[in-house]
Protein backbone atom coordinates (compact mmCIF):
# COMPACT_ATOMS: atom_id res chain seq x y z
CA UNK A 1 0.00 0.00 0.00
CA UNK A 2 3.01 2.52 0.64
CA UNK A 3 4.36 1.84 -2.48
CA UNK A 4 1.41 2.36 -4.04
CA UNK A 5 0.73 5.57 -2.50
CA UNK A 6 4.00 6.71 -3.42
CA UNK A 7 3.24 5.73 -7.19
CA UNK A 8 0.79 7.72 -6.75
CA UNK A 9 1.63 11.04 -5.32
CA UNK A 10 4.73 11.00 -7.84
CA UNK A 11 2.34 10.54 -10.71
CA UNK A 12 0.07 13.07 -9.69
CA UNK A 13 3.15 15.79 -9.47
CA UNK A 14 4.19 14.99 -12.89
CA UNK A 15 4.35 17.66 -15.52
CA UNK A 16 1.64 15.10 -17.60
CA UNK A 17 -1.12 14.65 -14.98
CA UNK A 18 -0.64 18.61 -13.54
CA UNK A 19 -0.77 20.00 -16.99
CA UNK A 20 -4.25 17.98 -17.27
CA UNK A 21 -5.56 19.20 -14.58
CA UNK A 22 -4.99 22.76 -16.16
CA UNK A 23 -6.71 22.00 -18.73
CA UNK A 24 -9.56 20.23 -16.66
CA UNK A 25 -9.97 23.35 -13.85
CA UNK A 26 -9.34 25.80 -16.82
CA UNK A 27 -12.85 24.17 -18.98
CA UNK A 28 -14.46 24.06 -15.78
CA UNK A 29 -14.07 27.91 -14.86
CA UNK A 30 -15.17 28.36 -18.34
CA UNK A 31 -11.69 30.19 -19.59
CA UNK A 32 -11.01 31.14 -23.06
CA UNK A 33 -7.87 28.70 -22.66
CA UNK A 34 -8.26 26.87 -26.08
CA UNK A 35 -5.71 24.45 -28.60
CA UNK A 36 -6.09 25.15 -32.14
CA UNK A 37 -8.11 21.83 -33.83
CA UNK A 38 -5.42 21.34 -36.52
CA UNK A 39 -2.72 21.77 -33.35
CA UNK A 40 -4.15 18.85 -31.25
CA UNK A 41 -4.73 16.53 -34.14
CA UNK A 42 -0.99 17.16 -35.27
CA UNK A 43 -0.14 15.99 -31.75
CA UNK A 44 -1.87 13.13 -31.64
CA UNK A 45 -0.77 12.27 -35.10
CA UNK A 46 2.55 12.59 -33.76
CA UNK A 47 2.01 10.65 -30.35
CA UNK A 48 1.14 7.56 -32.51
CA UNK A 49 3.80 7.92 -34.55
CA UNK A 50 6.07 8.26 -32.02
CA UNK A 51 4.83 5.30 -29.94
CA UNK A 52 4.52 3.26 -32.78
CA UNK A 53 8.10 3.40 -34.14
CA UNK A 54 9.95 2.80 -30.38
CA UNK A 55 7.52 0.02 -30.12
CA UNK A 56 8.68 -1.72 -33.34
CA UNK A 57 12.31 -1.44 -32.66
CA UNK A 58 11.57 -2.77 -29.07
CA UNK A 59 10.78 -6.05 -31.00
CA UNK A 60 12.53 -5.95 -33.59
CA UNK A 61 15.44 -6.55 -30.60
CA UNK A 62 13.53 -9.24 -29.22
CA UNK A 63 11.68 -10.88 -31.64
CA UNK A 64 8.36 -12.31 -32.19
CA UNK A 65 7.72 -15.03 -30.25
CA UNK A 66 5.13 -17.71 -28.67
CA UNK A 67 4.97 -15.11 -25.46
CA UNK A 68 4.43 -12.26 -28.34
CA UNK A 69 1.94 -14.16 -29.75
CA UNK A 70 0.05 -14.79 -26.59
CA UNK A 71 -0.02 -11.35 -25.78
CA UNK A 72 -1.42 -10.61 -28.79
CA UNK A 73 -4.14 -13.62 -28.79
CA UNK A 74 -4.91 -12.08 -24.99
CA UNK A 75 -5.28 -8.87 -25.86
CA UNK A 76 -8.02 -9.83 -28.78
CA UNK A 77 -10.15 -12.07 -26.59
CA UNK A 78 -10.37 -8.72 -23.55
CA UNK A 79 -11.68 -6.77 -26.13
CA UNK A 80 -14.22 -9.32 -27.55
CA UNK A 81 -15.64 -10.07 -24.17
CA UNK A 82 -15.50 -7.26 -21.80
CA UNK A 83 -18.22 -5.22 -23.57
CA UNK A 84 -20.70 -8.47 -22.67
CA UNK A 85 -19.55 -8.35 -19.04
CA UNK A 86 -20.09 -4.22 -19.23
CA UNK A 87 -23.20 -4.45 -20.91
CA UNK A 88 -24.77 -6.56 -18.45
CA UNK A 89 -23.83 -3.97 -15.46
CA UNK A 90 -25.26 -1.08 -17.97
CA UNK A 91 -28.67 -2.61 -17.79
CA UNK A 92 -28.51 -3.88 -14.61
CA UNK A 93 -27.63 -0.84 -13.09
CA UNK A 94 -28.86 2.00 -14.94
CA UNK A 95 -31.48 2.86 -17.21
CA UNK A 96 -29.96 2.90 -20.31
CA UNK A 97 -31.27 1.40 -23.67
CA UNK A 98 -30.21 -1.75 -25.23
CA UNK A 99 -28.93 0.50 -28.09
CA UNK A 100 -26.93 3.18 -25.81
CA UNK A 101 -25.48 0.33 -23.32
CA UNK A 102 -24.39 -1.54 -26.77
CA UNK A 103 -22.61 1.66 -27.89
CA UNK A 104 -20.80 2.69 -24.34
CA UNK A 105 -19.73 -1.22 -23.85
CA UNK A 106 -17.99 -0.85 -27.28
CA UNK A 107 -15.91 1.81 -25.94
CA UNK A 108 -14.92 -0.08 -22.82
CA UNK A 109 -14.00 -2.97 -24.37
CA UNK A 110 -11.46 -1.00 -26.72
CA UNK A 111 -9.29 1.33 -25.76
CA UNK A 112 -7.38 4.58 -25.16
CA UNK A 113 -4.19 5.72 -27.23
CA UNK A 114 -3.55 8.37 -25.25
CA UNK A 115 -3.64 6.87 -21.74
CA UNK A 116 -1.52 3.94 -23.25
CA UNK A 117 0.82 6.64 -24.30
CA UNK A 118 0.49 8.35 -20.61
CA UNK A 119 1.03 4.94 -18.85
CA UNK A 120 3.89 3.86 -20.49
CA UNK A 121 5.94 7.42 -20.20
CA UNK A 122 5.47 6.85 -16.49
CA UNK A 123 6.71 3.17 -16.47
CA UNK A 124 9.65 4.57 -18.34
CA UNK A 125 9.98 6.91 -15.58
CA UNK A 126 9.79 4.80 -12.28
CA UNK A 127 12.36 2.00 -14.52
CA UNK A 128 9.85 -0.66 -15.12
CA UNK A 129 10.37 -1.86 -18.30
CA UNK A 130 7.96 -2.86 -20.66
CA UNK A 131 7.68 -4.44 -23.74
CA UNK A 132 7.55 -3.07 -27.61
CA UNK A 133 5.24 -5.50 -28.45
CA UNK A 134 2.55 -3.87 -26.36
CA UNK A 135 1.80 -1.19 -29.18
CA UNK A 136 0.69 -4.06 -31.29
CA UNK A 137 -1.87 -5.35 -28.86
CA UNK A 138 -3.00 -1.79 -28.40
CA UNK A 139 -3.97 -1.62 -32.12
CA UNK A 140 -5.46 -5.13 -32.28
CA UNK A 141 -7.65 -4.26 -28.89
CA UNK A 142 -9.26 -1.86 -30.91
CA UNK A 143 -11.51 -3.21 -33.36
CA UNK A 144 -13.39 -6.56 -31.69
CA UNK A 145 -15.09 -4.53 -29.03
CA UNK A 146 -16.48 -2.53 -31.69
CA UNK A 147 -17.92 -6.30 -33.20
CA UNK A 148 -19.24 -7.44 -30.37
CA UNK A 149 -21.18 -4.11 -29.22
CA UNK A 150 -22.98 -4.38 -32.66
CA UNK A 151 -23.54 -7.50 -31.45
CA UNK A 152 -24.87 -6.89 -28.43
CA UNK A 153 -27.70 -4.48 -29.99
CA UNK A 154 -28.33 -6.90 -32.72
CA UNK A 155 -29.37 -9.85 -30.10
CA UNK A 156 -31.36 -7.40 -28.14
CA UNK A 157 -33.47 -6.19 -31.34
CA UNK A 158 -33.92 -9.40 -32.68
CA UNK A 159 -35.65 -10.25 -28.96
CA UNK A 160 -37.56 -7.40 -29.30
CA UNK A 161 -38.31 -7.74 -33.10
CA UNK A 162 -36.81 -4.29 -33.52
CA UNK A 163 -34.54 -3.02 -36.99
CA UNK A 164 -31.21 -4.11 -37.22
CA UNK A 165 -28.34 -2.15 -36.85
CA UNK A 166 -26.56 -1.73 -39.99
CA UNK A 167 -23.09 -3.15 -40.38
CA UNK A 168 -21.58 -3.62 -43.57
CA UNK A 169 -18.78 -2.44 -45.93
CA UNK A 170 -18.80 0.99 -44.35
CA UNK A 171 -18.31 -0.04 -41.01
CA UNK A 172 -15.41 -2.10 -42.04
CA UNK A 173 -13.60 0.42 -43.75
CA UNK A 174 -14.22 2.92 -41.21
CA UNK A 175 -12.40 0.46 -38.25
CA UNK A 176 -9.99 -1.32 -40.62
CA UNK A 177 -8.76 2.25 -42.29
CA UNK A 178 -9.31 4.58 -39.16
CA UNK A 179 -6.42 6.76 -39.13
CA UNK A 180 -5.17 5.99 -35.55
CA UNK A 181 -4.80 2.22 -35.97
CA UNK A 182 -3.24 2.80 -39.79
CA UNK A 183 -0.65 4.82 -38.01
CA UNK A 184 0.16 3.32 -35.37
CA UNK A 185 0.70 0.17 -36.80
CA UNK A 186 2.35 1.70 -39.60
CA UNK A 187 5.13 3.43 -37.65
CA UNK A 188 5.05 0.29 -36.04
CA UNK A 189 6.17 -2.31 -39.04
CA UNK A 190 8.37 1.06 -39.71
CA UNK A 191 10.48 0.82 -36.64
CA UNK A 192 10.20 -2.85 -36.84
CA UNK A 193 12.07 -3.01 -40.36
CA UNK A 194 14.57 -0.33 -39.51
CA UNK A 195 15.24 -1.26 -36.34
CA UNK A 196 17.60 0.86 -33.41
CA UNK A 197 19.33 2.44 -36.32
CA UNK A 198 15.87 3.50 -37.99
CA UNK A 199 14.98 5.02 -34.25
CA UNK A 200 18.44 7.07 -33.99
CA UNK A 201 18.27 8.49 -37.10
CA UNK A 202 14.77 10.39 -36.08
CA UNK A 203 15.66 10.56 -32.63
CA UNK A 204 15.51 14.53 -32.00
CA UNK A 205 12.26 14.51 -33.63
CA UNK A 206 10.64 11.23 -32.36
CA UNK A 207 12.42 11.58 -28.25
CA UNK A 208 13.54 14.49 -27.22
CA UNK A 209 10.42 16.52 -28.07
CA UNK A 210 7.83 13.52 -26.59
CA UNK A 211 7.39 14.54 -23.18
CA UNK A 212 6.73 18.29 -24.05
CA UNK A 213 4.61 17.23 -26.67
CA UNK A 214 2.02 14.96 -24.53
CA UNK A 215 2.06 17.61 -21.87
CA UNK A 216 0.19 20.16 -24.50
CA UNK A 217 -1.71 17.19 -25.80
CA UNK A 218 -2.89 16.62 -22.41
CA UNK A 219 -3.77 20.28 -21.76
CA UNK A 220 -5.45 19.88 -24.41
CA UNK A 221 -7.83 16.88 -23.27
CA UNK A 222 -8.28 18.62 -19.77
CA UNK A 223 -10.14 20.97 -21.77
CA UNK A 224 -12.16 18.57 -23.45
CA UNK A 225 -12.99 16.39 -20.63
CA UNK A 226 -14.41 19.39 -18.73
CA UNK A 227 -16.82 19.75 -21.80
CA UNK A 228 -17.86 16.56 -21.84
CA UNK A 229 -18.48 16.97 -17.84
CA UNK A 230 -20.53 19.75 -17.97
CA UNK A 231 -23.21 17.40 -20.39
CA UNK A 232 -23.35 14.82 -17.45
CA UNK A 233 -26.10 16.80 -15.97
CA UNK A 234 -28.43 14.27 -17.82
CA UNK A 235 -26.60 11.11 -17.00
CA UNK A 236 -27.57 9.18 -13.40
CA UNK A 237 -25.43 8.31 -10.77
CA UNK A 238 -25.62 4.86 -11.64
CA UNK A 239 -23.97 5.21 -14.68
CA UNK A 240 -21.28 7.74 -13.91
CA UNK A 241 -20.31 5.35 -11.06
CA UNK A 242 -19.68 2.65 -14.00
CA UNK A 243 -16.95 5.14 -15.46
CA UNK A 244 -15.02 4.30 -11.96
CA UNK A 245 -15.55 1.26 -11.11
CA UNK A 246 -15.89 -0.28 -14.57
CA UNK A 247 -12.01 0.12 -15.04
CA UNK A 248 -10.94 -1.36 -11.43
CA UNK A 249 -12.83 -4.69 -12.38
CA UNK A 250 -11.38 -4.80 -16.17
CA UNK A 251 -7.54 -3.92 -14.70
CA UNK A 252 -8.38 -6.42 -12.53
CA UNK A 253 -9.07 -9.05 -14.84
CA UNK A 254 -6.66 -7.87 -17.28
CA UNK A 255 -3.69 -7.62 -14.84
CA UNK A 256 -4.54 -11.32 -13.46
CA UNK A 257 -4.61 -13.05 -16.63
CA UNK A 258 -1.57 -11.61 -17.99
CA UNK A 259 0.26 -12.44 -14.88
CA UNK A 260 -1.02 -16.11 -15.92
CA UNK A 261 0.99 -15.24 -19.40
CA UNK A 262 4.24 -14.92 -16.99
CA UNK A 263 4.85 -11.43 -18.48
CA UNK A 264 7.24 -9.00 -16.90
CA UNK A 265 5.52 -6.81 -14.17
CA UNK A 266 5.39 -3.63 -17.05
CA UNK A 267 3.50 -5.69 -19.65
CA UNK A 268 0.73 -7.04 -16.48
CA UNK A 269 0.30 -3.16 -15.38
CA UNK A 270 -0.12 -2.39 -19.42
CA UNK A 271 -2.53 -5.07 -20.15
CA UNK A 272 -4.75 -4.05 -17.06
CA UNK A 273 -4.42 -0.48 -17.87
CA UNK A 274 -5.84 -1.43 -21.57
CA UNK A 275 -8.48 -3.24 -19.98
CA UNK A 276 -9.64 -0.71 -17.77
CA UNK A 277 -9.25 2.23 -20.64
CA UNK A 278 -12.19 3.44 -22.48
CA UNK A 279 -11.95 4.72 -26.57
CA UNK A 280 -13.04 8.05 -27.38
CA UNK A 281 -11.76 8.15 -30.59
CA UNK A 282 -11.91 5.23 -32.88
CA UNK A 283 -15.24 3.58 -31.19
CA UNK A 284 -17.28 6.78 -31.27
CA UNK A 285 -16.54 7.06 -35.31
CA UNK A 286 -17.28 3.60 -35.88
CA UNK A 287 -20.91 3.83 -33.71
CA UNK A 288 -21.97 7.09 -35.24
CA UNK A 289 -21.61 4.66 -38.64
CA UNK A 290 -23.26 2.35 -37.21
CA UNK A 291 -25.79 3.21 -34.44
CA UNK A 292 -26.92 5.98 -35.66
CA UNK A 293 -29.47 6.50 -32.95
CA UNK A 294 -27.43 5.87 -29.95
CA UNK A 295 -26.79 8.86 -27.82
CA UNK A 296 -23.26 9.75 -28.21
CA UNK A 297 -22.91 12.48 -25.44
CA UNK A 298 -23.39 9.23 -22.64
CA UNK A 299 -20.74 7.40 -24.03
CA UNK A 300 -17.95 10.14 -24.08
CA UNK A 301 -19.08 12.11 -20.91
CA UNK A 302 -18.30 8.35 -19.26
CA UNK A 303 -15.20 6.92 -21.24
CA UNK A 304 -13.75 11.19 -21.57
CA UNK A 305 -14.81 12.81 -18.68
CA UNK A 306 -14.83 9.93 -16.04
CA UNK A 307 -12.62 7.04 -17.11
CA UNK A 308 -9.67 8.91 -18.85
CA UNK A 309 -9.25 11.55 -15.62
CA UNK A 310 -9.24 8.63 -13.21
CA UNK A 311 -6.88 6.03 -14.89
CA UNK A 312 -4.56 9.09 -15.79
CA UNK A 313 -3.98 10.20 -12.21
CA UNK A 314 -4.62 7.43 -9.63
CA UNK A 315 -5.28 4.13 -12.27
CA UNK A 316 -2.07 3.91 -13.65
CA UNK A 317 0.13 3.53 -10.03
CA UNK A 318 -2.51 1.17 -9.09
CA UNK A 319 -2.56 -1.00 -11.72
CA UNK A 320 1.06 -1.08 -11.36
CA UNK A 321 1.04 -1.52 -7.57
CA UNK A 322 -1.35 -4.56 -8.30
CA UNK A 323 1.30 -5.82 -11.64
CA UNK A 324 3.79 -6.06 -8.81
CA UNK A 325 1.99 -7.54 -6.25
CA UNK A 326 0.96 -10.34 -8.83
CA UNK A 327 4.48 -10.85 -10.03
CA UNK A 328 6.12 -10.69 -6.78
């Protein structure tokens, strides 16, 4: 618990999480503090990039192997089946529609970029490492959640003799070709191919500026998250508890079974922290596409404006508390 703690008050003083908060109090207090659209979306564009190619030459040193490929296999199946397990909480607990608790358990069975990008700066920090093949189960994570919430709606309508949701070639190109995942893997197979000497020859683009970089970015989301806070006036309890306490079950599941993978302590705090993260990005395109009457505003007030802030400043030195306690 100590250690934990101490995780956690270091994280919390870090130029990431504090320049969040700006952002955060700043939308709140309703300032004039804005980021330029075409500025954020460079960032992130270069976040991916960035993350992408040191995560390719991280295995292009080790390899791919059987462990590599059970990460990967793991990380496919918790994104396939948590939105069932969140689903069944949404209607249990709060009094969504089949439709809108299909659309947010889509976006908590996928996952975050950003907080991926947030949680593994702050391994890098404390010395745990971590490995390169992690970037590739972040871009397989997220498209199956995205399946089986259309799923999800599709049972429920059929029960209640309702219209189907529409999934076809659109939907498919809009995951398969969404710019995120293109780039990220992309950079990926990049660094991959060119390897350490690839990685040096970008380095005071790609390194040196990272940290400065995802501190803006994150100013930048503090601002958006307050937005999205503001709309919760129309959301119950019930479900703006599930943004908190949604993400301590899936970290929990995700941490234990890749502790069962015998992965280093980095890659079990990683895996849980994908688990418990919540896509704002990639899963809202896809279910505008494709549930077209599904209330959008629920789904990012809860995965932006409840799950991102709390994984960001006290999930990630928890899951990482609990990685360690489950590796010894």
């Amino acid at each position: 618990m100590t250690e934990i703690l101490s995780l956690a008050a270091g994280n919390l003083l870090s130029p990431m999480v504090l320049f969040f908060a700006l952002g955060l109090a700043a939308g709140l207090a309703r300032s004039d503090l804005a980021v330029p659209e075409v500025l954020a979306k460079g960032m992130a564009l270069y976040l991916m990039l960035a993350i992408g190619l040191k995560g390719g030459v991280a295995l292009s040193e080790t390899g791919l192997t059987l462990a590599v490929i059970a990460m990967l296999a793991l990380g496919a199946a918790l994104s396939f089946l948590l939105p069932f397990f969140a689903f069944f909480l949404l209607r249990a607990t709060t009094g969504m529609s089949a439709t809108d608790a299909g659309s947010v358990a889509a976006h908590y069975g996928s996952i975050s970029v950003v907080t991926f990008v947030a949680a593994s700066t702050f391994l890098t920090e404390v010395g745990v490492a971590h490995s390169g093949a992690m970037v590739a189960v972040v871009a397989l994570m997220e498209t199956p959640a995205i399946a089986a919430g259309l799923l999800l709606v599709h049972m429920n309508r059929q029960k209640t003799a309702d219209s189907e949701p529409e999934v076809g070639g659109r939907l498919v190109r809009e995951i398969l070709l969404n710019g995120s995942i293109v780039l990220l893997m992309g950079s990926f197979v990049i660094g991959w191919i060119t390897g350490s000497e690839g990685l040096e020859a970008v380095s005071p683009f790609v390194v040196d500026p990272f940290k400065g970089v995802l501190c803006l970015f994150l100013l930048d989301m503090g601002l958006v998250a307050a937005s999205r806070l503001r709309e919760a006036k129309g959301i119950g309890p019930s479900a703006l508890l599930f943004g908190i306490y949604m993400p301590l079950i899936s970290a929990a599941v995700g941490c234990g079974l890749a502790a069962l993978l015998g992965v280093q302590a980095g890659d079990v705090m990683l895996f849980g922290l994908l688990a418990a993260s919540a896509s704002y990005i990639a899963v809202p395109a896809a279910m505008r596409l494709a549930l077209p009457d599904a209330n959008p505003s629920i789904s990012l007030c809860l995965s932006l404006g409840i799950t991102f802030p709390f994984n960001l400043a006290i999930g990630i030195p928890l899951y990482l508390g609990f990685a360690r306690w489950l590796t010894g």
